[in-house]
C-alpha atoms as a PDB file:
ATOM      1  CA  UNK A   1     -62.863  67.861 114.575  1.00  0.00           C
ATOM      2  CA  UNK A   2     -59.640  67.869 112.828  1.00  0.00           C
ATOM      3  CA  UNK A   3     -57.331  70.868 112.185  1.00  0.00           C
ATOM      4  CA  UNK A   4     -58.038  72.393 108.401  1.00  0.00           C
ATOM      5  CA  UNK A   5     -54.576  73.131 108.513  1.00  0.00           C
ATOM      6  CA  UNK A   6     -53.778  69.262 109.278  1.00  0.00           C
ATOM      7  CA  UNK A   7     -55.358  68.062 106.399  1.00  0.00           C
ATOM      8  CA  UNK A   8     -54.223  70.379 103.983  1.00  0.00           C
ATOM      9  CA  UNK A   9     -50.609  69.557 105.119  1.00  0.00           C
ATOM     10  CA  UNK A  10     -51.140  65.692 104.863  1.00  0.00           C
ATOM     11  CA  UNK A  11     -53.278  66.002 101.292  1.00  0.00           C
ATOM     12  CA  UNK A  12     -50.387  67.811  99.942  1.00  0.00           C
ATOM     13  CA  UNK A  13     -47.866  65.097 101.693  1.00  0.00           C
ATOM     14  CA  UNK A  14     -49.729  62.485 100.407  1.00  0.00           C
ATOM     15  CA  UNK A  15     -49.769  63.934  96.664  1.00  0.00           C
ATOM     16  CA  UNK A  16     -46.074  64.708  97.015  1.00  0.00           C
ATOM     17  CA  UNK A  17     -45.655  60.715  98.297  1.00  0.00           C
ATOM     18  CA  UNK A  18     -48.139  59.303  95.371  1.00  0.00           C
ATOM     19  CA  UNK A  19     -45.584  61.379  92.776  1.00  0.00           C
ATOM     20  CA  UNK A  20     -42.521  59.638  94.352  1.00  0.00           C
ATOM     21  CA  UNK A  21     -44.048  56.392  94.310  1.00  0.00           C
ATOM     22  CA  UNK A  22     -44.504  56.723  91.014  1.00  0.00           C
ATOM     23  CA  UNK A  23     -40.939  57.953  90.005  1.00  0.00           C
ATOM     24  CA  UNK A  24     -39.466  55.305  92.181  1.00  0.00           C
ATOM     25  CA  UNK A  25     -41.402  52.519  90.491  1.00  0.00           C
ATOM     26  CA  UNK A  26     -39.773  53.928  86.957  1.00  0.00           C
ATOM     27  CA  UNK A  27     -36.730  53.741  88.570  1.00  0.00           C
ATOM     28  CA  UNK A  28     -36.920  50.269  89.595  1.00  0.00           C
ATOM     29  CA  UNK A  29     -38.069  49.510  86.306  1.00  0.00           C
ATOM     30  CA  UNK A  30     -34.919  50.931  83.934  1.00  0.00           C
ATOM     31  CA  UNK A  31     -32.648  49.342  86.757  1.00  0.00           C
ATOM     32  CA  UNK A  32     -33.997  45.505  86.509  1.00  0.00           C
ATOM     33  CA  UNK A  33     -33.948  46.311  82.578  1.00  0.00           C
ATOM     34  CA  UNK A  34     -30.465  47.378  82.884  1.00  0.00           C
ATOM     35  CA  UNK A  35     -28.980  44.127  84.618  1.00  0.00           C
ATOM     36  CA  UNK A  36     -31.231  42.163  82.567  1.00  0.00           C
ATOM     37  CA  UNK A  37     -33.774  41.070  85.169  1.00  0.00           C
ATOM     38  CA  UNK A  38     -37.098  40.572  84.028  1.00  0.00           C
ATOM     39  CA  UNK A  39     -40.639  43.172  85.340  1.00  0.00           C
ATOM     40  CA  UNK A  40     -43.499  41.245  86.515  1.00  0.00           C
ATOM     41  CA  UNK A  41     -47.010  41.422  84.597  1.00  0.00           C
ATOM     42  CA  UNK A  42     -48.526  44.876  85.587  1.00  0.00           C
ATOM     43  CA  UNK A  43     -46.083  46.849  87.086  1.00  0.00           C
ATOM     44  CA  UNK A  44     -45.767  49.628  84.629  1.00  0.00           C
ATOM     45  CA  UNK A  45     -49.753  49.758  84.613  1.00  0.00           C
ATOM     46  CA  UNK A  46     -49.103  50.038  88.086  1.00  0.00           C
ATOM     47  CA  UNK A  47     -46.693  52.938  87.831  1.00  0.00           C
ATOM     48  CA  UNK A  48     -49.214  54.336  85.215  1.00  0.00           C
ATOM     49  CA  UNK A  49     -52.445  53.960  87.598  1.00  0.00           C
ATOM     50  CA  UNK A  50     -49.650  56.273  90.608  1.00  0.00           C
ATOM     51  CA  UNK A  51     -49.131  58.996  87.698  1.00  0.00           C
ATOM     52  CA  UNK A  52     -52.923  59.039  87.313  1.00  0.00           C
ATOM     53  CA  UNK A  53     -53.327  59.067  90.760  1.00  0.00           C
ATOM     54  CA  UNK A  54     -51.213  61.694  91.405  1.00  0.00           C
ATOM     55  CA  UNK A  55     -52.358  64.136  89.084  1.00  0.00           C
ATOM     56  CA  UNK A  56     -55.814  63.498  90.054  1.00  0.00           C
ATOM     57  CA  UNK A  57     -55.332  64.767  93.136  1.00  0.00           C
ATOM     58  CA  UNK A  58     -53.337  67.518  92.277  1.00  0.00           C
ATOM     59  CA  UNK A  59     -56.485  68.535  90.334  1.00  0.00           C
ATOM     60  CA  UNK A  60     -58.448  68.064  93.512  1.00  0.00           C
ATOM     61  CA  UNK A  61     -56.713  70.310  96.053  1.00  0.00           C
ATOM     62  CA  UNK A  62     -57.197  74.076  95.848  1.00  0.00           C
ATOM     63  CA  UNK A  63     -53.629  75.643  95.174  1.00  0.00           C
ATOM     64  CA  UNK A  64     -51.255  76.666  98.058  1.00  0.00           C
ATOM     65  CA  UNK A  65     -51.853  80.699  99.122  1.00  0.00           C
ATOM     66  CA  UNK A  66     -48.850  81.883  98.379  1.00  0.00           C
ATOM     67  CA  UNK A  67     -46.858  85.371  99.731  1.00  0.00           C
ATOM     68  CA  UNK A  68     -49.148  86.789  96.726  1.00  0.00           C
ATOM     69  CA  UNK A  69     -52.221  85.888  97.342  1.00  0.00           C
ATOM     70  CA  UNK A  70     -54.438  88.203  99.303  1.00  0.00           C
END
């Protein structure tokens, strides 16, 4: 059975991944705008469907226990 701790950790990697996807993709984006290069068909519903994605899970996952929690 796997470690509860192990999939906590990789839920909250892969939400943290997801949200740089995401910003990387917008990135991309402004940066082929700014040398004039054209976006293919879809990518900023792409981008879109990664912030959706993203906060999804965030909504999913219990919050982290923090030094104040008892």
């Amino acid at each position: 059975m796997p470690d509860k701790d192990d999939i906590s950790r990789r839920r909250r990697v892969l939400v943290l991944d997801v949200t740089q996807a995401a910003a990387k993709v917008s990135e991309l984006i402004h940066e082929a705008r700014a040398v004039n290069l054209p976006v293919e068909p879809g990518v900023r519903e792409g981008r879109d469907a990664l912030v959706r994605w993203a906060v999804l899970l965030e909504e999913l996952l219990p919050p982290e226990r923090g030094l104040g929690s008892i």
